[in-house]
N, C-alpha and C. Protein backbone atom coordinates (compact mmCIF):
# COMPACT_ATOMS: atom_id res chain seq x y z
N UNK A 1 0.83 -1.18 0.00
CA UNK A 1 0.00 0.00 0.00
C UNK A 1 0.87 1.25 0.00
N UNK A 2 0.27 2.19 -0.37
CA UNK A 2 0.91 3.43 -0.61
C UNK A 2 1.35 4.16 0.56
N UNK A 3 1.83 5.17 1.14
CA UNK A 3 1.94 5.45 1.85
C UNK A 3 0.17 6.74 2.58
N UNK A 4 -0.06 6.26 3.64
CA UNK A 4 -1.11 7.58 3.89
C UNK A 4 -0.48 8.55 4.18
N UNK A 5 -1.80 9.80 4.43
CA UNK A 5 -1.60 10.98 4.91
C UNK A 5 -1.96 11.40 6.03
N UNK A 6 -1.97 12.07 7.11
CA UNK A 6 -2.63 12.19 8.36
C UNK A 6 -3.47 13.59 7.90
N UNK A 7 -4.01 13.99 8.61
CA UNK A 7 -5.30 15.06 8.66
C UNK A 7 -6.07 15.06 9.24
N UNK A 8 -6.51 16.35 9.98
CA UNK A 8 -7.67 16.76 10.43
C UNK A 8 -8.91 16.77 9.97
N UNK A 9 -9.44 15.42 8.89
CA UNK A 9 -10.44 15.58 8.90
C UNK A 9 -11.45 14.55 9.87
N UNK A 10 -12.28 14.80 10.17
CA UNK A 10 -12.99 14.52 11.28
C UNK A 10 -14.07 13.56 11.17
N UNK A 11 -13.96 12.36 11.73
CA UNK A 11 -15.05 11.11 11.33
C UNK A 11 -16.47 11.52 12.50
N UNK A 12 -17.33 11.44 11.86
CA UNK A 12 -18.80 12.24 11.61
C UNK A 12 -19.63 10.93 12.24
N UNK A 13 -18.99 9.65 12.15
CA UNK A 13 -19.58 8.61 12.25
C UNK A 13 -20.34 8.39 13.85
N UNK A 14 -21.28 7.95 14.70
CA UNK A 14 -21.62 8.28 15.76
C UNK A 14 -20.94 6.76 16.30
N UNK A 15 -20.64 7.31 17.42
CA UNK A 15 -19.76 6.42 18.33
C UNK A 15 -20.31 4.65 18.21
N UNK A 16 -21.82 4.81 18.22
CA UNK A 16 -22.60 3.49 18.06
C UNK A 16 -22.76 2.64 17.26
N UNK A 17 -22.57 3.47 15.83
CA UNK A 17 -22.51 2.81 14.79
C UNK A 17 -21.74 1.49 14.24
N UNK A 18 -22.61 0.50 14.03
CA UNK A 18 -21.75 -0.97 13.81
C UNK A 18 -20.50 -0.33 12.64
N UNK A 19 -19.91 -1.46 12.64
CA UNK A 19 -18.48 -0.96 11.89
C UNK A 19 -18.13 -2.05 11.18
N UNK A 20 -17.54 -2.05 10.34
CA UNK A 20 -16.34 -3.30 9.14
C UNK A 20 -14.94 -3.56 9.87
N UNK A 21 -14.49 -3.15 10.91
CA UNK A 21 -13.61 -3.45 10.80
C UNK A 21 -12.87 -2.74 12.35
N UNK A 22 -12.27 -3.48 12.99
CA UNK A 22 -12.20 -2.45 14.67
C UNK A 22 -11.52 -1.24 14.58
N UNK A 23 -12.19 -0.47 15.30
CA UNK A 23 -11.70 0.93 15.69
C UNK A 23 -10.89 1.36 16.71
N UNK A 24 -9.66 2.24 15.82
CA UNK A 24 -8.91 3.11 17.11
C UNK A 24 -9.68 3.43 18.26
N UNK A 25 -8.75 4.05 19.61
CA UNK A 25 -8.81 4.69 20.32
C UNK A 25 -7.63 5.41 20.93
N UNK A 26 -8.27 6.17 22.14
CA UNK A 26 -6.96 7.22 22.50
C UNK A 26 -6.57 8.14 21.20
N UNK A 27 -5.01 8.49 21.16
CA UNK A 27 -4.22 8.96 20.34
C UNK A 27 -4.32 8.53 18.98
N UNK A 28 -4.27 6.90 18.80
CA UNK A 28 -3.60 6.80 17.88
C UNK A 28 -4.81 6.90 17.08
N UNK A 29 -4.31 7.10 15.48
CA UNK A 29 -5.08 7.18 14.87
C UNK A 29 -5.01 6.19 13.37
N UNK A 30 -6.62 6.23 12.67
CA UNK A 30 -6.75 4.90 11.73
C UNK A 30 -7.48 5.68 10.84
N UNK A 31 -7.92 4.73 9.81
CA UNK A 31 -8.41 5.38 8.38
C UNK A 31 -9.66 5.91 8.38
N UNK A 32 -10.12 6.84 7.90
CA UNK A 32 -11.38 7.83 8.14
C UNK A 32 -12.45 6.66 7.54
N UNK A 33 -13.40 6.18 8.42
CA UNK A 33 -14.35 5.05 7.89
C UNK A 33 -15.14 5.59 6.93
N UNK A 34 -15.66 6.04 7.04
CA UNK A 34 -16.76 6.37 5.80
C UNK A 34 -15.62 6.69 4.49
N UNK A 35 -14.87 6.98 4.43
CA UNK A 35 -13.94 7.13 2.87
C UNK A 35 -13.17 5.49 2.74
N UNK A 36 -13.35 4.41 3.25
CA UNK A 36 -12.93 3.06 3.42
C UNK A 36 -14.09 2.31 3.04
N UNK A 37 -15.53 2.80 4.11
CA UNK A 37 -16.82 2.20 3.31
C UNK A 37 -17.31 2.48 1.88
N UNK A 38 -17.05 3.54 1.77
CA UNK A 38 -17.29 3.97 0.40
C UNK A 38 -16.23 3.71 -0.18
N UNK A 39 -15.16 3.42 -0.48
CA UNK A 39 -14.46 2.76 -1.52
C UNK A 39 -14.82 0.97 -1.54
N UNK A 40 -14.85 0.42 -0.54
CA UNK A 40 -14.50 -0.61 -0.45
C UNK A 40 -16.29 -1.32 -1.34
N UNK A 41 -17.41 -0.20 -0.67
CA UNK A 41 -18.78 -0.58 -1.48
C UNK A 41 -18.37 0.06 -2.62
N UNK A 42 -17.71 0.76 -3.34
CA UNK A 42 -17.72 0.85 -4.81
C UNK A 42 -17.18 -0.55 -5.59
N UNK A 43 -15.61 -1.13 -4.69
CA UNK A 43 -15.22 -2.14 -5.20
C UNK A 43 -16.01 -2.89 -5.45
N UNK A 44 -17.07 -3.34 -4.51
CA UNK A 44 -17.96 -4.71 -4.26
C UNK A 44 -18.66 -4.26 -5.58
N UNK A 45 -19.04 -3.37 -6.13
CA UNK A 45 -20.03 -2.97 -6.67
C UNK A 45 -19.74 -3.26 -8.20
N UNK A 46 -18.21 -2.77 -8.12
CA UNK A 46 -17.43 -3.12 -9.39
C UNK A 46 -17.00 -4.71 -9.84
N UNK A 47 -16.85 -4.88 -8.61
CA UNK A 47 -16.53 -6.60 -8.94
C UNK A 47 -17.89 -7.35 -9.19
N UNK A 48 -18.78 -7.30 -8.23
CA UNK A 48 -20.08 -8.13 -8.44
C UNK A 48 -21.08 -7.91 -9.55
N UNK A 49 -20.52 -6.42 -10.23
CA UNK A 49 -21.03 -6.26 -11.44
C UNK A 49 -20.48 -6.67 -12.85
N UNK A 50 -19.13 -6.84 -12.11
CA UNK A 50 -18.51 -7.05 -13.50
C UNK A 50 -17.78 -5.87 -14.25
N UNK A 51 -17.50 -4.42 -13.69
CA UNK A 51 -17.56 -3.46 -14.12
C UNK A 51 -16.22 -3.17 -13.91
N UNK A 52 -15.63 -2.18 -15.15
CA UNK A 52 -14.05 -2.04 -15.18
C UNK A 52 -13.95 -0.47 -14.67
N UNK A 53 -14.58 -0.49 -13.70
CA UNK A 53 -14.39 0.85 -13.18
C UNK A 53 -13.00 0.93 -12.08
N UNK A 54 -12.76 -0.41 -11.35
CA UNK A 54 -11.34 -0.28 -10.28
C UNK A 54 -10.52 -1.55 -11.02
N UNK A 55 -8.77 -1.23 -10.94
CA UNK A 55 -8.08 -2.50 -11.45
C UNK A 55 -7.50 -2.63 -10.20
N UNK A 56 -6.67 -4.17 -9.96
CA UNK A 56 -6.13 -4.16 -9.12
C UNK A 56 -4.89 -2.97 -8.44
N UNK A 57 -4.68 -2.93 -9.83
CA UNK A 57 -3.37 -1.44 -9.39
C UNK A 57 -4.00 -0.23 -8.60
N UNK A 58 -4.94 0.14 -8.78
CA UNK A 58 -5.73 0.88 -8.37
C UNK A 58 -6.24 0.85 -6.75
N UNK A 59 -6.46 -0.26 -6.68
CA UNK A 59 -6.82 -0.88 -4.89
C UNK A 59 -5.72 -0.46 -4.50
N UNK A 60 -4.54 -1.24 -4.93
CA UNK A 60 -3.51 -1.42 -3.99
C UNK A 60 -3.09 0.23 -3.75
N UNK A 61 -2.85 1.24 -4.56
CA UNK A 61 -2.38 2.76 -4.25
C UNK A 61 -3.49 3.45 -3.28
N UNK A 62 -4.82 2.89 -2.87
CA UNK A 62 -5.77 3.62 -2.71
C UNK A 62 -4.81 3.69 -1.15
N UNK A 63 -5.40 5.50 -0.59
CA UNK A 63 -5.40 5.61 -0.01
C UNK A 63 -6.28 6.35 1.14
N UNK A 64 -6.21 6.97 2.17
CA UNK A 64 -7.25 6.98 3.17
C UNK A 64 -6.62 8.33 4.65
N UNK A 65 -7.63 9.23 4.72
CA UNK A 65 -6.75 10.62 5.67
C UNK A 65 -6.91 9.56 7.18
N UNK A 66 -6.27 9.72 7.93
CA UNK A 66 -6.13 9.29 9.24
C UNK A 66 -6.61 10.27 10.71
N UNK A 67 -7.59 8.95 11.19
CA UNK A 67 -8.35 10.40 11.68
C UNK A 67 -8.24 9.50 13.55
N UNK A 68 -9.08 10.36 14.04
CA UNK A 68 -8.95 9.63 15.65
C UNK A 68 -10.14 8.71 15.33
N UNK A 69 -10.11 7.80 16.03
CA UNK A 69 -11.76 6.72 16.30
C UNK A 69 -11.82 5.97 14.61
N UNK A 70 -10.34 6.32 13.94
CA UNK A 70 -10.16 5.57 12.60
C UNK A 70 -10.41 4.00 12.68
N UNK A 71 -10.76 3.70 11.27
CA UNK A 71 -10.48 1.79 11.24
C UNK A 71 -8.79 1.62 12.08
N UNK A 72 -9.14 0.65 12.04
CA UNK A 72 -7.14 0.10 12.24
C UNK A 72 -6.62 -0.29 10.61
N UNK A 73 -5.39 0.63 10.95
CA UNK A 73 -5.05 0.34 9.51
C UNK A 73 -4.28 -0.78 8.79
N UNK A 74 -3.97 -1.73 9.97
CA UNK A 74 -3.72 -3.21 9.77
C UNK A 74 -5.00 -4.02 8.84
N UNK A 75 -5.56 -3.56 9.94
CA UNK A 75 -7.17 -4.87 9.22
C UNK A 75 -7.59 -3.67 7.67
N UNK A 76 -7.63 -2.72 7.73
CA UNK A 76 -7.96 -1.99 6.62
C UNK A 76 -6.91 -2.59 5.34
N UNK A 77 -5.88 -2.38 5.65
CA UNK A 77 -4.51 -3.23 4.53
C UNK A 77 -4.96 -4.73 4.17
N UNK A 78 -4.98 -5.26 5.23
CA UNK A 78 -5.46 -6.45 4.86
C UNK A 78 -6.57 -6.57 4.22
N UNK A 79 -7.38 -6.58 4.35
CA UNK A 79 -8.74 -6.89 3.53
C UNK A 79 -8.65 -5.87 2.04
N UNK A 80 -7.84 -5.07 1.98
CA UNK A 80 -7.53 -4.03 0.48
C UNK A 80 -6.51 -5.15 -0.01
N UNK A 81 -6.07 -6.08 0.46
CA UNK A 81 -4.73 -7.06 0.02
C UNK A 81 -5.95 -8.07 -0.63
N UNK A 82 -6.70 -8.44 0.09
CA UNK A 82 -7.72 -9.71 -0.47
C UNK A 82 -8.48 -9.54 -1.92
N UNK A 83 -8.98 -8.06 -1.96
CA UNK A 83 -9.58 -7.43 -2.59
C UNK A 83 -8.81 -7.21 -3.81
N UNK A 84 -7.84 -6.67 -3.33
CA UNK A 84 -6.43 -6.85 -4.74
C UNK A 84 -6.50 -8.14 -5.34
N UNK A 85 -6.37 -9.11 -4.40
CA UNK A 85 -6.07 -11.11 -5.13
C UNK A 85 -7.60 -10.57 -6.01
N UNK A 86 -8.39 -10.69 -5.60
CA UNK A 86 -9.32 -10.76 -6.26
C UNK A 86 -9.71 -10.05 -7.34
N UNK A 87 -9.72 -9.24 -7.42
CA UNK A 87 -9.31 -8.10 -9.02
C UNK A 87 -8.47 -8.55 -9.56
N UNK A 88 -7.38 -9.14 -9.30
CA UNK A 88 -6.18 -9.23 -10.21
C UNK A 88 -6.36 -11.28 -10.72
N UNK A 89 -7.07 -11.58 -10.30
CA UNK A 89 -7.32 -12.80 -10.72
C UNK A 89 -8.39 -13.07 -11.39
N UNK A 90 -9.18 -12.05 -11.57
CA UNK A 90 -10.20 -11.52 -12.67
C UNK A 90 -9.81 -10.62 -13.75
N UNK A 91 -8.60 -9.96 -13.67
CA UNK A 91 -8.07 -9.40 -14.91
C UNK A 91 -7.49 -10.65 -15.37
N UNK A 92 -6.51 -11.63 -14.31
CA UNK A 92 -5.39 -12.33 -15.32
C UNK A 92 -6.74 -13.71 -16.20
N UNK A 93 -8.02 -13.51 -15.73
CA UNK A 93 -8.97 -14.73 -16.45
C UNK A 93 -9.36 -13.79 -17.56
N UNK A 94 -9.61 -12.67 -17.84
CA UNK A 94 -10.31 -12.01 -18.75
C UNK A 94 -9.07 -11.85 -19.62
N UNK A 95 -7.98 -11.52 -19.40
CA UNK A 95 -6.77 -11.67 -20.19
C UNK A 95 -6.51 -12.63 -21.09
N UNK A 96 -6.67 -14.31 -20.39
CA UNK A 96 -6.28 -15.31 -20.55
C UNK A 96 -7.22 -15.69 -21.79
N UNK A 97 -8.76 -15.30 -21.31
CA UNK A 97 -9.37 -15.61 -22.26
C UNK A 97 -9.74 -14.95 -23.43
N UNK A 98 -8.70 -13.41 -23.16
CA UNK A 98 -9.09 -12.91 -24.95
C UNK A 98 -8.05 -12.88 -25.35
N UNK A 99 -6.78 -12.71 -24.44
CA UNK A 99 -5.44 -12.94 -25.83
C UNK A 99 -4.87 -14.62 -25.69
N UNK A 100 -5.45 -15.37 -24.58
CA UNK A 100 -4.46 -17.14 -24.72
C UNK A 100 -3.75 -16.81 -23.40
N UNK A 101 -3.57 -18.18 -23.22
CA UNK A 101 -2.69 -18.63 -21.75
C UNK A 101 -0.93 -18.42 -22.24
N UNK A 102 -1.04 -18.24 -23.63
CA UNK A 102 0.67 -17.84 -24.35
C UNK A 102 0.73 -16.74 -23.79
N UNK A 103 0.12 -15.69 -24.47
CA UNK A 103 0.11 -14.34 -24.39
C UNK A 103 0.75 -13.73 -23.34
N UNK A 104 -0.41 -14.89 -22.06
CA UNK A 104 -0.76 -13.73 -20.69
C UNK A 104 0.97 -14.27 -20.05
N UNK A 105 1.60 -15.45 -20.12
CA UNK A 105 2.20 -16.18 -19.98
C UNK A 105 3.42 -15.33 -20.06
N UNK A 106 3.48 -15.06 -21.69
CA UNK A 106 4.63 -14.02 -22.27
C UNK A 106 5.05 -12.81 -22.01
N UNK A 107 4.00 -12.32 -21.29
CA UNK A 107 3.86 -10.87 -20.10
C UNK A 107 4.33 -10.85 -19.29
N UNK A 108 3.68 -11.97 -18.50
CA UNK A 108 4.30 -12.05 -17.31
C UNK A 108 6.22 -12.10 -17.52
N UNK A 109 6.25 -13.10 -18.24
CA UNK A 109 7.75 -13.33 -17.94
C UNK A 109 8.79 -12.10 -18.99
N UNK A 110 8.01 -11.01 -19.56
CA UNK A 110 8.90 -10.24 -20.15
C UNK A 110 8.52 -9.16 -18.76
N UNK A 111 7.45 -8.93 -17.95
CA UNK A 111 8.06 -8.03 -16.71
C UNK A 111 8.60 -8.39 -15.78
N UNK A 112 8.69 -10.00 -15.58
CA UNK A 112 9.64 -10.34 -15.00
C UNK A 112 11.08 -10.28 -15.37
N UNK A 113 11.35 -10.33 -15.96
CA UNK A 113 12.78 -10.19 -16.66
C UNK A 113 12.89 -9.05 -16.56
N UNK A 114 12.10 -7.73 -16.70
CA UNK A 114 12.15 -6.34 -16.55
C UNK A 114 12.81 -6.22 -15.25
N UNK A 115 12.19 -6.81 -14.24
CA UNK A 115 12.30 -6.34 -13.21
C UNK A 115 13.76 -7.30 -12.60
N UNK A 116 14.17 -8.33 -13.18
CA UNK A 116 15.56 -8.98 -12.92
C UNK A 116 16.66 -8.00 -13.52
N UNK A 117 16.44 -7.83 -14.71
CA UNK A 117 17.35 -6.43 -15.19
C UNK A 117 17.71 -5.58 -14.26
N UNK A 118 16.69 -4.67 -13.96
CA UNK A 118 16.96 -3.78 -13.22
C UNK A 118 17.27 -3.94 -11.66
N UNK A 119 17.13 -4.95 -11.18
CA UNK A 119 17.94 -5.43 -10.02
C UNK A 119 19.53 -6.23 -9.83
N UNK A 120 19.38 -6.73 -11.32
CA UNK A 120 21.23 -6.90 -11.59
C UNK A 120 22.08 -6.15 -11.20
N UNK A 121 21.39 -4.56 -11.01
CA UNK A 121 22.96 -3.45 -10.81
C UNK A 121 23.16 -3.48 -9.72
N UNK A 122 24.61 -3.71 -8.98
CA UNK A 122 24.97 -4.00 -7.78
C UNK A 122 24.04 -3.20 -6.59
N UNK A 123 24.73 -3.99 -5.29
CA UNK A 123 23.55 -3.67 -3.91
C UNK A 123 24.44 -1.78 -3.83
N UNK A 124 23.39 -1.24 -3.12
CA UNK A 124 23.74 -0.32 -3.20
C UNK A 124 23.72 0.55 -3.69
N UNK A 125 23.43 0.33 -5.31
CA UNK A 125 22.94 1.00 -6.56
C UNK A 125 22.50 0.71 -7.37
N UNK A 126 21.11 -0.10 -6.56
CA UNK A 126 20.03 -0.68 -7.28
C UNK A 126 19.01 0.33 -7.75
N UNK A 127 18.70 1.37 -6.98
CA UNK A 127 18.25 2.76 -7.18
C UNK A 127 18.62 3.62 -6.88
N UNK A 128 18.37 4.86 -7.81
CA UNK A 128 19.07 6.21 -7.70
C UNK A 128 18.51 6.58 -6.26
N UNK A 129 19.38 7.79 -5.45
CA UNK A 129 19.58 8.19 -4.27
C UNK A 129 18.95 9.63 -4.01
N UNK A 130 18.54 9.20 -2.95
CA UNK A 130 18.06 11.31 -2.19
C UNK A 130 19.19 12.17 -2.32
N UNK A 131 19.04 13.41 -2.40
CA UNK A 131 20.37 14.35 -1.35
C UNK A 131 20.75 13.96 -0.67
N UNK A 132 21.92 14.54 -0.10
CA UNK A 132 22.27 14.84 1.09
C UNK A 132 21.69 14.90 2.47
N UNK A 133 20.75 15.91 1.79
CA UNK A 133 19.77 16.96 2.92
C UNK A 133 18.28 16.22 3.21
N UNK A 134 18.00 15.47 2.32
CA UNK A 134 16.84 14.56 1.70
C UNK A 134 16.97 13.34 2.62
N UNK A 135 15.85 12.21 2.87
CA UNK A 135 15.37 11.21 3.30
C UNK A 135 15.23 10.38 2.36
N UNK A 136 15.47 9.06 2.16
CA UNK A 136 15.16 7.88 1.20
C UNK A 136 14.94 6.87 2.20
N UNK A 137 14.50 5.67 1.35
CA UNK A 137 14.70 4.16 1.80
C UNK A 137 16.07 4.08 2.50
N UNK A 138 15.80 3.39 3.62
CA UNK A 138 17.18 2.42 3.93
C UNK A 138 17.96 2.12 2.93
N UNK A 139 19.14 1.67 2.69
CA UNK A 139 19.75 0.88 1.21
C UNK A 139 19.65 -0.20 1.48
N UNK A 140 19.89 -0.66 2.39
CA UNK A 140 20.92 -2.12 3.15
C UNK A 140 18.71 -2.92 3.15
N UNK A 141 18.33 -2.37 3.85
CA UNK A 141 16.47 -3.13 4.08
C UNK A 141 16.33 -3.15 2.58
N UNK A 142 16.00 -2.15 1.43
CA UNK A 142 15.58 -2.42 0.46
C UNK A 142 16.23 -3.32 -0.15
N UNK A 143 17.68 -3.33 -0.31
CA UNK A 143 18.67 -4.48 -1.25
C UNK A 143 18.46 -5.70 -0.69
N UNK A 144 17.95 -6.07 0.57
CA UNK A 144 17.60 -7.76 1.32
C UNK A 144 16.25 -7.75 0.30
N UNK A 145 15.35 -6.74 0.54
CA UNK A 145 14.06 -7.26 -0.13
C UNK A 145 14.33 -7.53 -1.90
N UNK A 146 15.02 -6.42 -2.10
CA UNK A 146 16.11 -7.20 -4.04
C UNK A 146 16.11 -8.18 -3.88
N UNK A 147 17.00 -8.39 -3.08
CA UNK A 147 17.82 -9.75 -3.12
C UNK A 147 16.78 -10.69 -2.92
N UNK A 148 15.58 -10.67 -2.08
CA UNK A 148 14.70 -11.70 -1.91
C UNK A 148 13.51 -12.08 -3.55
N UNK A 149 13.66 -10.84 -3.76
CA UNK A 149 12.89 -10.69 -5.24
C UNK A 149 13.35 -11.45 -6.23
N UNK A 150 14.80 -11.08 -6.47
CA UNK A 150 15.63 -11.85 -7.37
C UNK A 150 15.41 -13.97 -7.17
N UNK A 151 15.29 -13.96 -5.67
CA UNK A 151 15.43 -15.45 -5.36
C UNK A 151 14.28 -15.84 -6.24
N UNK A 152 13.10 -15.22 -5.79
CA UNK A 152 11.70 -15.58 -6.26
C UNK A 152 11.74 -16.15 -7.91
N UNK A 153 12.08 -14.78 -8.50
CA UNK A 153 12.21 -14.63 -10.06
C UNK A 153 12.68 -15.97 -10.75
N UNK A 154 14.27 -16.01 -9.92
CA UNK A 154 15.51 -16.69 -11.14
C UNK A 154 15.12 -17.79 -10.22
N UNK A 155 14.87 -18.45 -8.66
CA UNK A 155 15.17 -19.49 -8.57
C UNK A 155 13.77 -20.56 -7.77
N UNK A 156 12.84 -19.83 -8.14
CA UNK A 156 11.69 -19.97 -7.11
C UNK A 156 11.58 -19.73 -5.94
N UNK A 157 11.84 -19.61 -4.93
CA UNK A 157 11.96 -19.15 -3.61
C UNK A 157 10.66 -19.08 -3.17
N UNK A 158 10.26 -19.02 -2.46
CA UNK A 158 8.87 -18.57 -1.70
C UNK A 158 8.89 -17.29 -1.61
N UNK A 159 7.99 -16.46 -2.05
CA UNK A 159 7.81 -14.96 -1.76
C UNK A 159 6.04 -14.24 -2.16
N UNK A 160 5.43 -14.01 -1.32
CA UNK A 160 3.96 -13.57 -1.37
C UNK A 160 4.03 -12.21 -2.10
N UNK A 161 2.70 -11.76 -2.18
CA UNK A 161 2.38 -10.64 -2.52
C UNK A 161 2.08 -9.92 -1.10
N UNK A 162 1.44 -10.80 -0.33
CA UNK A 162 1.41 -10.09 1.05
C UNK A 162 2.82 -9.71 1.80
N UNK A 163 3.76 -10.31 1.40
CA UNK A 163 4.89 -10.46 1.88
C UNK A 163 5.38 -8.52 1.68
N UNK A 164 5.49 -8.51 0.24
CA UNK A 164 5.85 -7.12 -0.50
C UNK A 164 4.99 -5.98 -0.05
N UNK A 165 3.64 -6.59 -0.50
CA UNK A 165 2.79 -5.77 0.01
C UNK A 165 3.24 -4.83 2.10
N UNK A 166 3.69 -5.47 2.59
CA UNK A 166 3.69 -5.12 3.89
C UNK A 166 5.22 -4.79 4.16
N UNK A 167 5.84 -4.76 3.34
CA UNK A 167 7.67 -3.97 3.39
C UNK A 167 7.54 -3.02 3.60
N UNK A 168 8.12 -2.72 5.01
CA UNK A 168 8.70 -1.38 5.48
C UNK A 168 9.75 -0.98 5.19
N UNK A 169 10.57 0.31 5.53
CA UNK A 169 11.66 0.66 5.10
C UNK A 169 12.04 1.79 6.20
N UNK A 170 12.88 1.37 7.25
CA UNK A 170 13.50 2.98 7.75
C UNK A 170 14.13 3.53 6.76
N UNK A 171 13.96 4.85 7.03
CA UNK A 171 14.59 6.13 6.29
C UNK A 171 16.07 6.50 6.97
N UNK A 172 16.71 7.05 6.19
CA UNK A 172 18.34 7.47 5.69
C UNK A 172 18.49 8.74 4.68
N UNK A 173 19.49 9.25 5.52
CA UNK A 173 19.65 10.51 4.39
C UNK A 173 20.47 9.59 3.15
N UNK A 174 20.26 10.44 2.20
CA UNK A 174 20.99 9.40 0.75
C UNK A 174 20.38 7.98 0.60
N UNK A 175 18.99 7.81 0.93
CA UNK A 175 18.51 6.73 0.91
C UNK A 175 18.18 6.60 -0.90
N UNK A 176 17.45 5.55 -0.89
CA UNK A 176 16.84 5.34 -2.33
C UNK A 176 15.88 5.77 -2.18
N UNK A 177 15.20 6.22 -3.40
CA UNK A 177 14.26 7.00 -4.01
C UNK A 177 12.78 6.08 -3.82
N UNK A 178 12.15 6.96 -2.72
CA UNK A 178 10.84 5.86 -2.57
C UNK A 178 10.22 5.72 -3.14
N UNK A 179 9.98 6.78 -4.73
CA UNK A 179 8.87 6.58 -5.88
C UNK A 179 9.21 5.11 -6.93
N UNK A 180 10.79 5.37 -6.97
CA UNK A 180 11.75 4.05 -7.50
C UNK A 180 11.34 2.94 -7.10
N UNK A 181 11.50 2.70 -5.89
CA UNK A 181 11.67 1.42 -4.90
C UNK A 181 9.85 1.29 -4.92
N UNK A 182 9.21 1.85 -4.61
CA UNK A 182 7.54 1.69 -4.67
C UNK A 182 7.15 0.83 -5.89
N UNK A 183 7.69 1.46 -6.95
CA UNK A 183 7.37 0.98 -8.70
C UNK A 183 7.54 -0.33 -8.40
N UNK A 184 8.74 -0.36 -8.75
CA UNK A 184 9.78 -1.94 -8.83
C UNK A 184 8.69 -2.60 -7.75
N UNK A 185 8.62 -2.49 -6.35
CA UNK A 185 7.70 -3.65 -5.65
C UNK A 185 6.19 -3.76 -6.01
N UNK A 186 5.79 -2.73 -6.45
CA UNK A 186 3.77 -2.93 -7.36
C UNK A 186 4.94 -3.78 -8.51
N UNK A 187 5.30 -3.39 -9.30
CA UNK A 187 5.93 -4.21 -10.59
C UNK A 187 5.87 -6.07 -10.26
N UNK A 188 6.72 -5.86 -9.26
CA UNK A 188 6.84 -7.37 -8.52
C UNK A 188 5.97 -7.95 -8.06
N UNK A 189 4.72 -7.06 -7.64
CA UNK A 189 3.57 -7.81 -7.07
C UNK A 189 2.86 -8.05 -8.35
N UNK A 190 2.39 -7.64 -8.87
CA UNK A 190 2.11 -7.50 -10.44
C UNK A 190 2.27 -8.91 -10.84
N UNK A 191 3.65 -9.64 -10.87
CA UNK A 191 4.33 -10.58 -11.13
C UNK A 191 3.58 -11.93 -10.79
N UNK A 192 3.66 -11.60 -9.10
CA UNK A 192 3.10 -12.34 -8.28
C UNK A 192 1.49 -12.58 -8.83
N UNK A 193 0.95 -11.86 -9.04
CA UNK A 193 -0.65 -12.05 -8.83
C UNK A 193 -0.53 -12.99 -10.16
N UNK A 194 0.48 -12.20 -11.28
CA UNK A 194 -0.11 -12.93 -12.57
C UNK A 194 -0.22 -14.77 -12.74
N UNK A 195 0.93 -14.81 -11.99
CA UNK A 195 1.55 -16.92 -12.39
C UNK A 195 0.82 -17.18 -11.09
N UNK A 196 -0.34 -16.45 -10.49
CA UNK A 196 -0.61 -17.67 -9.46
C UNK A 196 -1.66 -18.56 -10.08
C-alpha cells in the first residue's frame, strides 16, 4: 500500500454505529471510515457487477486521511490485500481468455525479466539516491528485499504478494528514491498475482 496521509479531517460517524472493521482509540489514529466504506462498497459494486471501473493497481495505491476513532489500519490493509487477489485474478482470467494462456504467460515473464534487469545493478545501486539533505529508503532493508525478489524470479523461492505488500523501510539521508523502490515492488507484485 501506498503510503497515507494524516489530517484533520474529522469522522462524523456516531460512536454506536456498527463498523467493518475495529476501531482506534486514545491517540492513535486509523483510516477515516466512511472514505474506506465507500471505496471498499464501490469495489464490491465493481466486482459483483462485472464493471471495469477499479483495477487491481488501483486498490492497492488507494489511499485513506487518518483520523482519531479511525479503522485500524492493519485490518484496513489487509482486507484491500484480499480485494487486490481478487481483481487481479479476474483481470489475469479475462486476459487469458481474450489474448491465450501464451500471451498472458509471455507478459508475465517479459516483466519479470524487466524487473531482474533492473535489479542486476549491484547492492547499493540498485536505485538512484536522495540528497544529502533529503530522506530515502534504507539501502541495506531495500537491497535484502532485491535480493529476496531476485530469489523468487531466477530461482523460485517462496515470496507472497502479502509479503511485498507489507515492506517497510526505515529512512536514511541518501537513501533510495521511494517513488523508485515503490514501482519496482507494485511491478513485482504484479508478477506475483499474474503466475498464481
Amino acid at each position: 500500500m501506498s503510503s497515507k496521509t494524516e489530517t484533520d479531517v474529522k469522522d462524523f460517524e456516531p460512536d454506536d454505529a456498527p463498523t467493518a472493521f475495529r476501531v482506534t482509540s486514545g491517540r492513535v489514529r486509523g483510516y477515516h471510515r466512511a472514505a474506506v466504506d465507500t471505496f471498499l462498497a464501490a469495489a464490491r459494486e465493481s466486482f459483483e457487477h462485472d464493471l471495469d471501473e477499479l483495477t487491481a493497481a488501483e486498490i492497492r495505491i488507494a489511499s485513506f486521511p487518518l483520523v482519531k476513532n479511525g479503522y485500524v489500519i492493519g485490518d484496513v490493509d489487509a482486507a484491500l490485500g484480499r480485494v487486490e487477489d481478487a481483481f487481479a485474478a479476474r483481470e489475469r482470467e479475462r486476459s487469458v481468455r481474450d489474448l491465450g494462456a501464451e500471451a498472458w504467460v509471455s507478459r508475465a515473464r517479459g516483466e519479470a525479466q524487466s524487473i531482474l534487469d533492473h535489479l542486476a545493478r549491484p547492492n547499493r545501486k540498485i536505485f538512484a539516491r536522495t540528497s544529502l539533505l533529503t530522506f530515502g529508503y534504507r539501502v541495506d532493508e531495500v537491497d535484502h528485499v532485491a535480493a529476496r525478489i531476485v530469489r523468487y524470479l531466477r530461482d523460485g523461492d517462496a515470496l507472497s504478494a502479502e509479503q511485498l505488500r507489507s515492506a517497510a523501510f526505515r529512512m536514511q539521508r541518501r537513501g533510495y528514491r521511494e517513488e523508485q523502490v515503490d514501482a519496482l515492488l507494485d511491478a513485482a507484485i504484479d508478477v506475483i498475482l499474474a503466475v498464481r
